[in-house]
C-alpha atoms as a PDB file:
ATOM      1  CA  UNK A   1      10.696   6.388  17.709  1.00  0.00           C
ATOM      2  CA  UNK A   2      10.255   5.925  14.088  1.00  0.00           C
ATOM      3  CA  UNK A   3       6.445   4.634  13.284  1.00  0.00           C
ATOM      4  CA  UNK A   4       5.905   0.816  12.205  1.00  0.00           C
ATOM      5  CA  UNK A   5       6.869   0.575   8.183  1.00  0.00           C
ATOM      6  CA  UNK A   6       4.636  -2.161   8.126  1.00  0.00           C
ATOM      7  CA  UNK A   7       1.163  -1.084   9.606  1.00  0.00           C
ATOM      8  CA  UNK A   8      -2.866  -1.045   9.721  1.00  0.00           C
ATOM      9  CA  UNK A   9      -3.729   2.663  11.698  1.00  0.00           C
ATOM     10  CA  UNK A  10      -6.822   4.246  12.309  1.00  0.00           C
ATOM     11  CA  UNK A  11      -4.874   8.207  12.331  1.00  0.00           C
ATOM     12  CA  UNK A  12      -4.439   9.687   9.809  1.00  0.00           C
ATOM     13  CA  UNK A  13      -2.127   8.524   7.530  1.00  0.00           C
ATOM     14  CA  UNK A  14       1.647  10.565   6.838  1.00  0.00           C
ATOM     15  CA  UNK A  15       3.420  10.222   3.758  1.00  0.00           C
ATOM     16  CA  UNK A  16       6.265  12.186   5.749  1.00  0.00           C
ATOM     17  CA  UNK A  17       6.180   9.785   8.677  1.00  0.00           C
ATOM     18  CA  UNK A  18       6.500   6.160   6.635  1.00  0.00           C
ATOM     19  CA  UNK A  19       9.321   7.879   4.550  1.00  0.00           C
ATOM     20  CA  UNK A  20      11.176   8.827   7.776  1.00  0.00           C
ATOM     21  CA  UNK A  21      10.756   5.662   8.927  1.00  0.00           C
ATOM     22  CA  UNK A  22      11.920   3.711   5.697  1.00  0.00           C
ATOM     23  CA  UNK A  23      14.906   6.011   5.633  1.00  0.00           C
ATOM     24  CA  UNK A  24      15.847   4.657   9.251  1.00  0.00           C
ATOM     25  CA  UNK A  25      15.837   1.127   7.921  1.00  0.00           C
ATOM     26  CA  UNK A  26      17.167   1.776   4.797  1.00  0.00           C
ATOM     27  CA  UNK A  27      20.118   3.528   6.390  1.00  0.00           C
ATOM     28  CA  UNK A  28      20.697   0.740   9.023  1.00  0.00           C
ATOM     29  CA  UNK A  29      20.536  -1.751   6.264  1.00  0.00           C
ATOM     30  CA  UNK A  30      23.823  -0.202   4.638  1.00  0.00           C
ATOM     31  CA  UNK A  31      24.822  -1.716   1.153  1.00  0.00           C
ATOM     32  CA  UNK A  32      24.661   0.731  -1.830  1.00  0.00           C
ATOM     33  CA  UNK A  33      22.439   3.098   0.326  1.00  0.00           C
ATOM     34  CA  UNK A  34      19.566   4.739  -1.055  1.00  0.00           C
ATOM     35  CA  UNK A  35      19.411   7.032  -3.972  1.00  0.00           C
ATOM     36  CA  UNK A  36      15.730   6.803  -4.892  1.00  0.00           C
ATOM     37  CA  UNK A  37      12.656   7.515  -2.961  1.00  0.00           C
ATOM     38  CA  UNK A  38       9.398   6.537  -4.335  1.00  0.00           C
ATOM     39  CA  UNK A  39       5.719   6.732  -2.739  1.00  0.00           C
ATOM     40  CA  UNK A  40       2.094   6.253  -3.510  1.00  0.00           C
ATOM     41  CA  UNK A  41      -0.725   7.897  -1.377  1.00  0.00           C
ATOM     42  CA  UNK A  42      -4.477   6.465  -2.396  1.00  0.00           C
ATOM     43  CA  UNK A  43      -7.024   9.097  -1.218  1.00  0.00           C
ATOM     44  CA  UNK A  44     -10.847   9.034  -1.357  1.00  0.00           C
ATOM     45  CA  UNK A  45     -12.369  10.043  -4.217  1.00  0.00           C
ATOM     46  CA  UNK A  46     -15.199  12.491  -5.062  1.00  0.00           C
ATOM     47  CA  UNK A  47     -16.974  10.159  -7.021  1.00  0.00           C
ATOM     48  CA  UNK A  48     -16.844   6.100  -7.609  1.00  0.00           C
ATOM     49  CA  UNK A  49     -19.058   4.859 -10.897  1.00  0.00           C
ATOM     50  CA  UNK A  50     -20.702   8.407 -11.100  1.00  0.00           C
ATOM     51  CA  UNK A  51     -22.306   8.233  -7.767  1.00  0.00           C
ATOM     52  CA  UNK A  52     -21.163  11.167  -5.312  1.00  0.00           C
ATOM     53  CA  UNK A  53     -19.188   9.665  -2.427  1.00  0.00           C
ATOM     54  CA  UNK A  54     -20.118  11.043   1.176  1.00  0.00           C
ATOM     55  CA  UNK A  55     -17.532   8.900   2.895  1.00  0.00           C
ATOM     56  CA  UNK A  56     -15.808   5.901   3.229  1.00  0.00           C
ATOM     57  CA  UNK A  57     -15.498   2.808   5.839  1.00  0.00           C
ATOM     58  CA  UNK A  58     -12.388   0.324   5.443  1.00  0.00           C
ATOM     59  CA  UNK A  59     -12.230  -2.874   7.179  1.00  0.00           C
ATOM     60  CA  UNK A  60      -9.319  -5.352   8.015  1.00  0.00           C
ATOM     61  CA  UNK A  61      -8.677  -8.026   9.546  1.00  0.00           C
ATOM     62  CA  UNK A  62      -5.000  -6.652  10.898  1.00  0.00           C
ATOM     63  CA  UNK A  63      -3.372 -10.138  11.899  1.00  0.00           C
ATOM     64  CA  UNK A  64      -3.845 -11.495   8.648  1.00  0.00           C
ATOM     65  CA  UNK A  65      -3.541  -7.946   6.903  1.00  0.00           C
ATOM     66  CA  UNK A  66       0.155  -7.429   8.573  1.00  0.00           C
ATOM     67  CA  UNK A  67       1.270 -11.068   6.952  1.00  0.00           C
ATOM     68  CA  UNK A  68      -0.101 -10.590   3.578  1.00  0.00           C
ATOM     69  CA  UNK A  69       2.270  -7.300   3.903  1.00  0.00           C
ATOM     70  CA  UNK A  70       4.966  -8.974   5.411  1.00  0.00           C
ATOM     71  CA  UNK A  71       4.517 -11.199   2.180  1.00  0.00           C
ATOM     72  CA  UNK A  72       4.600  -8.051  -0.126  1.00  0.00           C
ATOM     73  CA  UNK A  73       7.464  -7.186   1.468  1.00  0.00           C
ATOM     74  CA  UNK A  74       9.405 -10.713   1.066  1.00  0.00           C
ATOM     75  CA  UNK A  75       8.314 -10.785  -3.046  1.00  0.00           C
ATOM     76  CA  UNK A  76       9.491  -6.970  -3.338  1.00  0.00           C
ATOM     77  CA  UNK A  77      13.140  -8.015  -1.537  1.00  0.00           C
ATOM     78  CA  UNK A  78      12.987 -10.984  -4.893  1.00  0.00           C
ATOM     79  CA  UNK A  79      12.824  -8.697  -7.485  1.00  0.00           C
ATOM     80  CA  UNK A  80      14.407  -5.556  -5.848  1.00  0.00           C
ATOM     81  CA  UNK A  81      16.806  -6.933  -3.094  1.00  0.00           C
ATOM     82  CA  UNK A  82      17.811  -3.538  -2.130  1.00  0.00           C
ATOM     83  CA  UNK A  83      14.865  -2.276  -1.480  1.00  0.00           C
ATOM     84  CA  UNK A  84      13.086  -0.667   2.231  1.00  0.00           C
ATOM     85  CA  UNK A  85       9.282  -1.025   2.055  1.00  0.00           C
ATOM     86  CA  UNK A  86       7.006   1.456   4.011  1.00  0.00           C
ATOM     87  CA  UNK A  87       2.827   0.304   3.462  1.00  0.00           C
ATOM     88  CA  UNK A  88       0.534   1.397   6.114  1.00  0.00           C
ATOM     89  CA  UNK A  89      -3.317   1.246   4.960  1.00  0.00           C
ATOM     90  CA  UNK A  90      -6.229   3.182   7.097  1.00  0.00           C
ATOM     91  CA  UNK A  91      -9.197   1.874   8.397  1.00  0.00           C
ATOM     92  CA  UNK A  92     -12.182   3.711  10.219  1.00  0.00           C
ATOM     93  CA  UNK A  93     -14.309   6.332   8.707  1.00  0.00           C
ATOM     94  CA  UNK A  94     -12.231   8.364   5.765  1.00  0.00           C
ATOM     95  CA  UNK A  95     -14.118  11.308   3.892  1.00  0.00           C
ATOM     96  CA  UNK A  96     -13.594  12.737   0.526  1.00  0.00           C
ATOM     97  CA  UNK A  97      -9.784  13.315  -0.056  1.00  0.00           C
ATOM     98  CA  UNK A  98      -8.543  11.264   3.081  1.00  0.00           C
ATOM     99  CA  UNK A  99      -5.489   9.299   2.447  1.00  0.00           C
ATOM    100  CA  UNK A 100      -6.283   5.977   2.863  1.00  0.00           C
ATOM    101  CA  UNK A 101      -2.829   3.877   1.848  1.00  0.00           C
ATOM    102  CA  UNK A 102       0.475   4.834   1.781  1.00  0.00           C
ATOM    103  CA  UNK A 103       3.160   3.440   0.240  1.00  0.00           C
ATOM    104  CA  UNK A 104       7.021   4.506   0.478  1.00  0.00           C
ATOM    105  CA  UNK A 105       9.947   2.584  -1.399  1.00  0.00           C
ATOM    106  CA  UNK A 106      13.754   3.498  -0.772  1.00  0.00           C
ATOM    107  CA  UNK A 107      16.008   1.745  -3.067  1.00  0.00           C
ATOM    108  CA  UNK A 108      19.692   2.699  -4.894  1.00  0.00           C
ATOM    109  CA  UNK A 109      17.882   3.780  -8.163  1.00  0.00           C
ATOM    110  CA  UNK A 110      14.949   5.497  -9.295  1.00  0.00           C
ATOM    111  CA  UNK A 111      13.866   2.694 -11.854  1.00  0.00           C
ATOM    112  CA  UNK A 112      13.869   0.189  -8.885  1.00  0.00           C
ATOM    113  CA  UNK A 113      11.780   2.594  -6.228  1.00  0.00           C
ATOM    114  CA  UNK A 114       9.340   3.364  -8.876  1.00  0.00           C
ATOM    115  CA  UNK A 115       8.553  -0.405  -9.592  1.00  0.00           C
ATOM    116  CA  UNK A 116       8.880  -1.893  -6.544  1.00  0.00           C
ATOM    117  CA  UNK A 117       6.253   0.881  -5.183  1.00  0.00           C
ATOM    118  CA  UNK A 118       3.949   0.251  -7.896  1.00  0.00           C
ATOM    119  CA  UNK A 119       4.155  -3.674  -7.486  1.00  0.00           C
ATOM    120  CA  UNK A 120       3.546  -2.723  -3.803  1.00  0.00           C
ATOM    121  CA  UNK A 121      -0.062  -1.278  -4.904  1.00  0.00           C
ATOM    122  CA  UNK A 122      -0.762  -3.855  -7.252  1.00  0.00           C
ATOM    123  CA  UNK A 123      -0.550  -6.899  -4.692  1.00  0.00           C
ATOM    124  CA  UNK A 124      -2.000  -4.670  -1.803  1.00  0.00           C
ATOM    125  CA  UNK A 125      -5.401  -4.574  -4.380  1.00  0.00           C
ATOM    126  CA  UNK A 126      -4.781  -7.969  -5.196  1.00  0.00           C
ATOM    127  CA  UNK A 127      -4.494  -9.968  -2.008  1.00  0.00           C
ATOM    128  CA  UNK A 128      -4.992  -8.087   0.949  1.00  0.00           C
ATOM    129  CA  UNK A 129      -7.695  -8.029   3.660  1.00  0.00           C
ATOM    130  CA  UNK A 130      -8.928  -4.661   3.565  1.00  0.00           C
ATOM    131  CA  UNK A 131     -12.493  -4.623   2.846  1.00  0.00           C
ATOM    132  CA  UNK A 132     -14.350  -0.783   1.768  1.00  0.00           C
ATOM    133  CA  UNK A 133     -18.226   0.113   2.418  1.00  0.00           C
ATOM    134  CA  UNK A 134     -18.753   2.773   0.224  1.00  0.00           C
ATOM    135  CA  UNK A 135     -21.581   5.348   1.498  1.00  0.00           C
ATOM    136  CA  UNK A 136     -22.781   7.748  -1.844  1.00  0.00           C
ATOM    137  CA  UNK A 137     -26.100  10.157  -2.281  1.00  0.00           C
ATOM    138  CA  UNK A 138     -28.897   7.468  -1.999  1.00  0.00           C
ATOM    139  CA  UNK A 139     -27.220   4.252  -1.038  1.00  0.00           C
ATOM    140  CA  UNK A 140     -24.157   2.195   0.424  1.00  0.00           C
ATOM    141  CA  UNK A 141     -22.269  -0.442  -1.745  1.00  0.00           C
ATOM    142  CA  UNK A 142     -19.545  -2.879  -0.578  1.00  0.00           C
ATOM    143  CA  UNK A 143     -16.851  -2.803  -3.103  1.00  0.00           C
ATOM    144  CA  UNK A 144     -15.145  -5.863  -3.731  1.00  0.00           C
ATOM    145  CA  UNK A 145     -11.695  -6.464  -2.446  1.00  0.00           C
ATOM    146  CA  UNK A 146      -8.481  -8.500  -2.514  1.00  0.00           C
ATOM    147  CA  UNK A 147      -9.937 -11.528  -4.370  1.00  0.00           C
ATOM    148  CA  UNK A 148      -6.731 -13.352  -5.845  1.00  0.00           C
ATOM    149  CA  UNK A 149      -4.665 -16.612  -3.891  1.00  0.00           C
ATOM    150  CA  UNK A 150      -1.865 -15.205  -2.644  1.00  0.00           C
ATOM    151  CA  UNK A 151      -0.400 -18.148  -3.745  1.00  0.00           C
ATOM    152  CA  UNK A 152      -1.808 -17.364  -7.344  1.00  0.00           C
ATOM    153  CA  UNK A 153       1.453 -17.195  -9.277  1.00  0.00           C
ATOM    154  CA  UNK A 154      -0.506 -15.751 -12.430  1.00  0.00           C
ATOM    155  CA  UNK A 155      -1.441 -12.849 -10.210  1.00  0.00           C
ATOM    156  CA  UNK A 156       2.037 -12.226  -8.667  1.00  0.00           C
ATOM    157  CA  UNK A 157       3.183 -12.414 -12.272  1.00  0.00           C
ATOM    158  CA  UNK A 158       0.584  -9.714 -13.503  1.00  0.00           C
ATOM    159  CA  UNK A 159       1.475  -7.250 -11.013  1.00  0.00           C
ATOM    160  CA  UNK A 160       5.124  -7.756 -11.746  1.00  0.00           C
ATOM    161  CA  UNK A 161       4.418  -6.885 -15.410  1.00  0.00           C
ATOM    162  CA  UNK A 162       1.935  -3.937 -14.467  1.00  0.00           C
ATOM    163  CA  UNK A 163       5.082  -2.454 -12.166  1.00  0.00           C
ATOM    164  CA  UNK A 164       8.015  -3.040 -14.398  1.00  0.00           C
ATOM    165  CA  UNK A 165       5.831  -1.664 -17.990  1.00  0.00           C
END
């Protein structure tokens, strides 16, 4: 059984999994079928503001999390009707070079997969409730989430303009 394309996890996260299941949908959806593939994996870094990162700890609050995707989902399907969105985003624990979103797009054209997935990424920083705790070499920082309206039209039209430049 394909996994959800839609989804909060505390595994590991598989770039190879959500494009499996994207491909499912997208195939079962029909029309032009799919001729593009695009994805986005976001993976701890080393270092955040020159401070040496030991690990990470992401926070959600899933119900709310899987609308505001849902959501994504809904404005993608405006801009890019054809397209099959795949966003699952880790929480837990994640060390250095941990994936900890994943993003898969299936549309007819490359042009569309490659915007759609970046406007994907853009409203996932934006407006979802995934919350990091950042632990470095001599401290811990919260790092400031999602902190636009979903509603915010302004923002929905900034990450349009940051995925289609």
């Amino acid at each position: 059984m394909p996994e959800p394309r839609l989804a909060i996890v505390r595994a590991p996260l598989s770039i190879e999994d959500l494009t499996a299941s994207v491909a499912a949908d997208a195939l079962a959806r029909g029309g032009e079928g799919t001729g593009a593939f695009a994805s986005f994996l976001g993976v701890v870094r080393a270092t955040h503001q020159g401070r040496a990162v030991q690990h990470l700890d992401y926070e959600a609050f899933e119900p709310l999390a899987l609308k505001v995707f849902t959501r994504i989902e809904q404005e993608i399907a405006e801009h890019w009707p054809a397209a099959t969105l795949g966003l699952a985003h880790r929480v837990g624990r994640l060390r250095v070079g941990e994936a900890s979103v994943a993003i898969v797009v299936a549309t007819p054209h490359r042009a569309q997969a490659f915007q759609a997935c970046r406007y994907a990424i853009e409203r996932v920083k934006q407006i979802a409730p995934v919350w990091k705790h950042e632990f470095f070499a001599g401290g811990e920082a919260w790092v400031e989430g999602a902190v636009a309206d979903p509603e915010d039209e302004a923002a929905r039209k900034t990450a349009l303009a940051t995925a289609c430049a």
